[in-house]
Each structure stands twice: as structure tokens, then as C-alpha cells.
N, C-alpha and C. Protein backbone atom coordinates (compact mmCIF):
# COMPACT_ATOMS: atom_id res chain seq x y z
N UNK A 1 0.83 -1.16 0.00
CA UNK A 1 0.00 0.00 0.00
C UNK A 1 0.89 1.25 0.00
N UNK A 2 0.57 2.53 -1.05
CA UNK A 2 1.23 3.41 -0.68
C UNK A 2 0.57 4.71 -0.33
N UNK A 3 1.07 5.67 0.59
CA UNK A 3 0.38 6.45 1.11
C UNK A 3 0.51 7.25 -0.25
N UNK A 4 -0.46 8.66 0.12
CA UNK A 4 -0.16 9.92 -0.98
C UNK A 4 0.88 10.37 -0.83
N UNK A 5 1.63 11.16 -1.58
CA UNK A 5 2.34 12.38 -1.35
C UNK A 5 1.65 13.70 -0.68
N UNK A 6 1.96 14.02 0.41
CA UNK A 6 1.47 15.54 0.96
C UNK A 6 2.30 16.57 0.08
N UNK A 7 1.36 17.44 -0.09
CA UNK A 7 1.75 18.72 -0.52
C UNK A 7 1.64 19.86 0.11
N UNK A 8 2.15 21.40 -0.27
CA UNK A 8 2.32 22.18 0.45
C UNK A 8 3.11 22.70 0.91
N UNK A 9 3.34 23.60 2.02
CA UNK A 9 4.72 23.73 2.68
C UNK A 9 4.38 23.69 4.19
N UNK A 10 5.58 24.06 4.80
CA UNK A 10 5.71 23.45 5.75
C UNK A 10 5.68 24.64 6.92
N UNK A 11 5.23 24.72 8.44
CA UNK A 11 5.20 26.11 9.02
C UNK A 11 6.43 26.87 8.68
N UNK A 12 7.61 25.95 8.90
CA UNK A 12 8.84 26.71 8.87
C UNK A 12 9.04 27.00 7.52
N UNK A 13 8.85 26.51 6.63
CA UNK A 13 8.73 27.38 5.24
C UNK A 13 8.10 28.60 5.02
N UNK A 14 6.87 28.56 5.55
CA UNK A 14 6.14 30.20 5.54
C UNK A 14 6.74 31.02 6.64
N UNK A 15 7.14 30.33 7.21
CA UNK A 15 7.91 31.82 8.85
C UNK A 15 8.91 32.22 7.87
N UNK A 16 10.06 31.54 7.01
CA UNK A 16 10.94 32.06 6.61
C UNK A 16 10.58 33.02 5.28
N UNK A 17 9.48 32.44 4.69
CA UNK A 17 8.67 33.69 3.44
C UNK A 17 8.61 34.62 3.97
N UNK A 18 7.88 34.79 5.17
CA UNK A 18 6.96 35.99 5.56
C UNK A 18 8.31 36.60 6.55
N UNK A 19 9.68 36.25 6.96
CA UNK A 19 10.96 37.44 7.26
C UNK A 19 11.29 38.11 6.07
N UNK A 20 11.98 37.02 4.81
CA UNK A 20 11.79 38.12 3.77
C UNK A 20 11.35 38.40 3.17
N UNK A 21 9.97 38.61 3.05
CA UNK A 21 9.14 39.46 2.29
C UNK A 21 9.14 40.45 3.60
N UNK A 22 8.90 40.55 4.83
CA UNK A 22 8.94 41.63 6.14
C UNK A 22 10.89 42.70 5.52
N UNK A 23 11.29 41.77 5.76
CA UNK A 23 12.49 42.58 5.11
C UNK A 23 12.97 43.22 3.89
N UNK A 24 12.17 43.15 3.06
CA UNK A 24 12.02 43.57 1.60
C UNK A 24 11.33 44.49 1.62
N UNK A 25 10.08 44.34 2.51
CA UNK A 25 9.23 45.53 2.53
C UNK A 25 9.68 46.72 3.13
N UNK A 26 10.56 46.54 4.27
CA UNK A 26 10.92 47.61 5.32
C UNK A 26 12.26 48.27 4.22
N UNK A 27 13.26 47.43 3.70
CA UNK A 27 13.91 47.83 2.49
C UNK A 27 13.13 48.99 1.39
N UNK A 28 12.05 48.54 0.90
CA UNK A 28 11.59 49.43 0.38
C UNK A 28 10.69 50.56 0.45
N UNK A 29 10.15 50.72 2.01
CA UNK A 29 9.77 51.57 2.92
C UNK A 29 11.20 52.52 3.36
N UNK A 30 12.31 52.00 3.63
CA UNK A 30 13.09 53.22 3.75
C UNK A 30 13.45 53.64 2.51
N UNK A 31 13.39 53.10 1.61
CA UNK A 31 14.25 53.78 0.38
C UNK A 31 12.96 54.85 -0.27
N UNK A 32 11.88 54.39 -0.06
CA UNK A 32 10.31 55.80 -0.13
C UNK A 32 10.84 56.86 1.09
N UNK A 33 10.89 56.27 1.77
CA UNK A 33 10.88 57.74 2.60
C UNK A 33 12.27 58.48 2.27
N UNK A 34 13.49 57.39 2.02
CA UNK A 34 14.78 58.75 1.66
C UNK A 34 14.70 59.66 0.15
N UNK A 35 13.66 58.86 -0.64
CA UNK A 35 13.24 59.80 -1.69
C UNK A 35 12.51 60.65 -1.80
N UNK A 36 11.64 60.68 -0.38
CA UNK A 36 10.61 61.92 0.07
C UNK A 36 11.09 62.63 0.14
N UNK A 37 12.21 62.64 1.18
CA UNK A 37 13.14 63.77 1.83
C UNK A 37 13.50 64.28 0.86
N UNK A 38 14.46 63.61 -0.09
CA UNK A 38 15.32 64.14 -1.06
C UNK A 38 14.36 64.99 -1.51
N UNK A 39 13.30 64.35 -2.31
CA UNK A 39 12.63 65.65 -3.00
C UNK A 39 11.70 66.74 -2.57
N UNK A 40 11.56 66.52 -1.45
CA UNK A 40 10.99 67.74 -0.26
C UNK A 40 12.35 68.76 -0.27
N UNK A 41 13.73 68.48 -0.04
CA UNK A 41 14.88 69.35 -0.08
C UNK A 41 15.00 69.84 -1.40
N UNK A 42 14.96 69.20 -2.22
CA UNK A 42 14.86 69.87 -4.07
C UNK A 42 13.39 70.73 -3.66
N UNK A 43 12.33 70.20 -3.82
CA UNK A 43 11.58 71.41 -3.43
C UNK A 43 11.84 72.72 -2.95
N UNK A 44 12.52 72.59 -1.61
CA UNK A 44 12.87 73.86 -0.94
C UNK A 44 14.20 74.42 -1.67
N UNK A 45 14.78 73.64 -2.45
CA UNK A 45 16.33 74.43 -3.34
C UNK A 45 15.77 75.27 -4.03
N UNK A 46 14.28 74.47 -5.18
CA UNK A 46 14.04 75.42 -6.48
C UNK A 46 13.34 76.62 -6.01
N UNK A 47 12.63 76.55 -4.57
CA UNK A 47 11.68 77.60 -4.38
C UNK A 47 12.82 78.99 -4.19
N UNK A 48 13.69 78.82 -3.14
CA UNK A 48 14.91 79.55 -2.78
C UNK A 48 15.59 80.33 -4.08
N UNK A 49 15.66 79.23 -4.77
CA UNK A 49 16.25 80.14 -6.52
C UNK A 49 15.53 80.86 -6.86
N UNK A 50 14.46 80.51 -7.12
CA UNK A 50 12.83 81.15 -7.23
C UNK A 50 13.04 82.42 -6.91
N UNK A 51 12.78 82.50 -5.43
CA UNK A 51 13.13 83.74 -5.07
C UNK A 51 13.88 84.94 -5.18
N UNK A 52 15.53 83.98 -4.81
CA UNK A 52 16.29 84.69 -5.77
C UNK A 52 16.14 85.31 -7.02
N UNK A 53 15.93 84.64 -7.41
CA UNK A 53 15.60 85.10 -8.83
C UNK A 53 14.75 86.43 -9.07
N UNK A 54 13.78 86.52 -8.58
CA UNK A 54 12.84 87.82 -8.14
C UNK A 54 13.57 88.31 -7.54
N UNK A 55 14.00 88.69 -6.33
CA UNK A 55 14.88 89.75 -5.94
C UNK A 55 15.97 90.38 -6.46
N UNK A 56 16.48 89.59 -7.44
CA UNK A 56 17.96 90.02 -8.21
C UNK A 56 17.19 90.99 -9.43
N UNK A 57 16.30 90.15 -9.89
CA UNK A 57 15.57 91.03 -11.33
C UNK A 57 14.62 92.16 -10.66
N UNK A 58 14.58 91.89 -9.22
CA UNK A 58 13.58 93.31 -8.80
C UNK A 58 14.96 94.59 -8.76
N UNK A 59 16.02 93.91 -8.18
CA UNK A 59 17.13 95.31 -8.33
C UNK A 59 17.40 95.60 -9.25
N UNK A 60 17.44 94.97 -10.38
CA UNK A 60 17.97 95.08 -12.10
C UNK A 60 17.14 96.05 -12.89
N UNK A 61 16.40 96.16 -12.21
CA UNK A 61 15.05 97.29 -12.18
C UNK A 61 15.72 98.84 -11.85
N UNK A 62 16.02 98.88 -10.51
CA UNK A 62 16.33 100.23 -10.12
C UNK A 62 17.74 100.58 -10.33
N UNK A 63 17.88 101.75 -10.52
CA UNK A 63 19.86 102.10 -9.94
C UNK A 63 20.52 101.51 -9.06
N UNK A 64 21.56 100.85 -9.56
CA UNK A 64 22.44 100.15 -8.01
C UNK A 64 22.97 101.00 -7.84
N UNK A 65 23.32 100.90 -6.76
CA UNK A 65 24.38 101.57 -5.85
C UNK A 65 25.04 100.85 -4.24
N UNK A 66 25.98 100.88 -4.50
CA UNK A 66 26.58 100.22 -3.13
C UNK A 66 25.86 100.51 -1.64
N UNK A 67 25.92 98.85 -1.11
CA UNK A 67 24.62 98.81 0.04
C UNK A 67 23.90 98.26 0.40
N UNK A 68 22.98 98.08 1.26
CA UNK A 68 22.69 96.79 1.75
C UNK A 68 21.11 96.72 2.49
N UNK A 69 20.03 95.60 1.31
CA UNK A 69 18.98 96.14 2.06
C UNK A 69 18.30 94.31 2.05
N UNK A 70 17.34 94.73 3.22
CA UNK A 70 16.46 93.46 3.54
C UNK A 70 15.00 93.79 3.75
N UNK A 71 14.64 92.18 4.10
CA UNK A 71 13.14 92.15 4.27
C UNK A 71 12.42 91.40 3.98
N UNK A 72 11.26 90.46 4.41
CA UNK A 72 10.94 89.46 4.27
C UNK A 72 9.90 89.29 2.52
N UNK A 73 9.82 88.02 1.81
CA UNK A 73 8.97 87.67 0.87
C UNK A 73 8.58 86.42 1.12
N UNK A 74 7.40 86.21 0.94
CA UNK A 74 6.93 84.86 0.94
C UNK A 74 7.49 83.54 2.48
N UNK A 75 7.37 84.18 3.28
CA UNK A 75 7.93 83.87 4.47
C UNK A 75 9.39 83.11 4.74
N UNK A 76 9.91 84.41 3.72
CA UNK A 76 11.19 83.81 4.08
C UNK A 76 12.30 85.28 3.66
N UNK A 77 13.19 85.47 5.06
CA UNK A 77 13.84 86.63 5.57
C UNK A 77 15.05 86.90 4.28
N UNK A 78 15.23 87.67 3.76
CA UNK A 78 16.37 88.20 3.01
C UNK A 78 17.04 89.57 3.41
N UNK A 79 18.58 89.52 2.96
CA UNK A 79 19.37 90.22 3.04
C UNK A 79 19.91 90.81 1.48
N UNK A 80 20.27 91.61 1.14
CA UNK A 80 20.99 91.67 -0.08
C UNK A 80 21.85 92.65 -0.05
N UNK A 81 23.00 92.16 -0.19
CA UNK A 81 24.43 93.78 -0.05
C UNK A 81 24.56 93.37 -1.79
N UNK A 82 24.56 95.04 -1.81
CA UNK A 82 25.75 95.12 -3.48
C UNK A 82 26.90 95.82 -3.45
N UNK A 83 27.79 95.70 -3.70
CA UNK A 83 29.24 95.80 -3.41
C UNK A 83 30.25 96.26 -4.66
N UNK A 84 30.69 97.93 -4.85
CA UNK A 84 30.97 98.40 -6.32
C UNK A 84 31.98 97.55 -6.42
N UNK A 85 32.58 97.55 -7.44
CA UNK A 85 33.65 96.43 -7.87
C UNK A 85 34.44 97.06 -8.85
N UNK A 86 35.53 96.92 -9.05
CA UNK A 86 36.20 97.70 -10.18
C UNK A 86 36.08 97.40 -11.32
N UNK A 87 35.45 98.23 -12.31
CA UNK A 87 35.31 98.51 -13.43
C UNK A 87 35.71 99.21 -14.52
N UNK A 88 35.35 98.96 -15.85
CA UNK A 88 36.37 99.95 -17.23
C UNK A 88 35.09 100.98 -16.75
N UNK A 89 35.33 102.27 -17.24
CA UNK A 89 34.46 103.18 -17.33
C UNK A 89 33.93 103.04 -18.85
N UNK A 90 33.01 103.23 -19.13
CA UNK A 90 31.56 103.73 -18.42
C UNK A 90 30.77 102.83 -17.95
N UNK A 91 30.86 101.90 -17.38
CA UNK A 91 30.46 100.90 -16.99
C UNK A 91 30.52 100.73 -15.48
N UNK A 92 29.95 100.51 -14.89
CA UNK A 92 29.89 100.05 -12.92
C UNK A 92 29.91 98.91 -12.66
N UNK A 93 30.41 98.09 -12.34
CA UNK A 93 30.32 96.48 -11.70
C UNK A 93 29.65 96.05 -10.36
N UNK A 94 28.81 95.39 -10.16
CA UNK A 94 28.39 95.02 -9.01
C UNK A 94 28.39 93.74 -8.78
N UNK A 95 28.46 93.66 -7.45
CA UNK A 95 28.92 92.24 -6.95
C UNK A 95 27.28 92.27 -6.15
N UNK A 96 26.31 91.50 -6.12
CA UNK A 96 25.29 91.22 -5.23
C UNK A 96 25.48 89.79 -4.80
N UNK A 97 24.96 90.11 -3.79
CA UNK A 97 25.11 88.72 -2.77
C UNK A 97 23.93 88.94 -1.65
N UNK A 98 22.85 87.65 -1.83
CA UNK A 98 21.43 87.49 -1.66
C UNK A 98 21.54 85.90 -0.37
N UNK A 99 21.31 86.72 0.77
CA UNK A 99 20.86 85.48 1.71
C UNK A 99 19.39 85.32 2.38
N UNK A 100 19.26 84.05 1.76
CA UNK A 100 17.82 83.80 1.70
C UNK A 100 18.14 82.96 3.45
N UNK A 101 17.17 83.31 4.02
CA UNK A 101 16.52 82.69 5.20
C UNK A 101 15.36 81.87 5.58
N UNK A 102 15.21 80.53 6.07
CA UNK A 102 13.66 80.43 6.11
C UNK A 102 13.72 79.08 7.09
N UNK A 103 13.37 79.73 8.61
CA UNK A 103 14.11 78.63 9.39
C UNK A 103 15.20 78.15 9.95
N UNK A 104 15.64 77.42 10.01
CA UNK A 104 17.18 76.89 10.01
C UNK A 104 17.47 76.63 8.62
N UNK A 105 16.92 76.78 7.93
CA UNK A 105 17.68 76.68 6.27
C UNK A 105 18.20 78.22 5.87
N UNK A 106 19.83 78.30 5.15
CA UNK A 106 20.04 79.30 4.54
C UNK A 106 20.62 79.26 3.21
N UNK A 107 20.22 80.14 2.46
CA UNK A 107 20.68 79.48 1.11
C UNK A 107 21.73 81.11 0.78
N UNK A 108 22.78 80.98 0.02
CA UNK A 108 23.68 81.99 -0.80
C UNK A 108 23.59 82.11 -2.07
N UNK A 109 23.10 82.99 -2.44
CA UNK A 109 22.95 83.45 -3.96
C UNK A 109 24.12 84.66 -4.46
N UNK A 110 24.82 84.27 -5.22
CA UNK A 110 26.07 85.40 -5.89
C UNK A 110 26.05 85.67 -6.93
N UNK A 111 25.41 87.18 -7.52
CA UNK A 111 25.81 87.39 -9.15
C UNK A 111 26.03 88.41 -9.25
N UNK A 112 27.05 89.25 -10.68
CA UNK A 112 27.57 90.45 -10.99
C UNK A 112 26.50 91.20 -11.91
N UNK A 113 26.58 92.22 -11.52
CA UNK A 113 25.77 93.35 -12.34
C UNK A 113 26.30 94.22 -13.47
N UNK A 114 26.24 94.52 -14.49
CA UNK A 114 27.15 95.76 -14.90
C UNK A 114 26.05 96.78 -15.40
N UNK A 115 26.80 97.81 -14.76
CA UNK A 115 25.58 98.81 -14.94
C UNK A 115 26.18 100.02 -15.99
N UNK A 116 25.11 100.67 -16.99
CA UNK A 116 25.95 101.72 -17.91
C UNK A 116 25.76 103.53 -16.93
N UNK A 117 26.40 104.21 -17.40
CA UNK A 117 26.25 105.26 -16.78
C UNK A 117 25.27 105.82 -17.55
N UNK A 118 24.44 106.97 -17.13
CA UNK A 118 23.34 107.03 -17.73
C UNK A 118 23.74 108.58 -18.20
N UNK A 119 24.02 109.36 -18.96
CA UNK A 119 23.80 110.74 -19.24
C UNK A 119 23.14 111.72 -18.55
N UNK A 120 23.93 112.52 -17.89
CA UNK A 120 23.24 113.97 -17.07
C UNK A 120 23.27 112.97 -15.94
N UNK A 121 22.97 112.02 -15.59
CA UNK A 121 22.99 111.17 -14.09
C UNK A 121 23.62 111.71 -12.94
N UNK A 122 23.35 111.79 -11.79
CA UNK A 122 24.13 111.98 -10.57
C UNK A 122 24.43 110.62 -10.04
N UNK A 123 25.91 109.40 -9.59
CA UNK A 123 25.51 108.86 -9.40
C UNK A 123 25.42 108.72 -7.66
């Protein structure tokens, strides 16, 4: 007489499925959340440029002149010094330099200006 063959598996076969699939999952639960972060921090980089960006083209607007002004946008604290720089005449050079604040995050923004002299101008 012969018995059947049993099929199936065995408890200790599924305890050892169900560690790694538990460990695969938690594997790919941290690697979601370090890509959250990451792109929550890219978030806060492009907004910061952003900004920058508006504040540099809001001075590009008016007459520079050497000096240093602040004040908050979009809830987040700025500084901006412009700094004459030596230049060929008729031309002015400026050095601006933009610190964005917002929190414990600070970001540095650095770019040159050249400005023309304007006719009859006082500068």
C-alpha cells in the first residue's frame, strides 16, 4: 500500500517567506521615505532660486548703488548687499550677494551686475 504524497509547505517554510518578504518591505519603505526627503529638499532648493531670482531682477530694475537692504517675501527673511567692484568706465560692476533665510535653512545666492552710466545722471 502506498500512502499519498502531501503537498504544500511546511510552518517553517512560511515563517521564513513571511521574514523576507517583512524585510524587503521595510527595504523598500526606507528607500520611499529617503526619496521623500530628497525631493521635499529639491523642493525647498528650487523655491529659494525662485526667489532669488525675483529679488535680483527686482534690483535690475532700479539704480544700483553700493549697500545693503532686507526684508521678508513669501515667508522667508532676506538680506541683499551690493558691493561696487572695479570697473572699465563707463560701466559700474556690481557684486550682489542674496541670503535667503527660512528657518534653520540658509541658502547663498552670488551674481555680478554691470551697470551703464546714464547721461546727465548723478551717481
Amino acid at each position: 500500500m502506498t500512502t499519498p504524497a502531501q503537498g504544500g509547505f511546511t510552518l517553517l517554510e512560511m515563517l521564513a517567506a513571511v521574514v523576507v518578504l517583512s524585510i524587503g518591505f521595510t527595504a523598500y519603505l526606507n528607500a520611499l521615505g529617503s526619496s521623500t526627503q530628497a525631493l521635499l529638499r529639491d523642493e525647498q532648493s528650487t523655491r529659494m532660486a525662485l526667489l532669488a531670482k525675483t529679488l535680483f531682477d527686482e534690483q535690475s530694475r532700479k539704480r544700483l548703488k553700493p549697500g545693503q537692504w532686507q526684508g521678508r517675501l513669501a515667508q522667508v527673511q532676506w538680506q541683499l548687499t551690493a558691493t561696487a567692484q572695479p570697473g572699465t568706465p563707463p560701466v559700474d560692476l556690481y557684486r550682489l550677494e542674496l541670503v535667503l533665510e527660512q528657518g534653520r535653512r540658509e541658502e547663498h545666492f552670488v551674481t555680478w551686475r554691470a551697470q551703464g552710466h546714464v547721461p546727465g545722471a548723478t551717481p
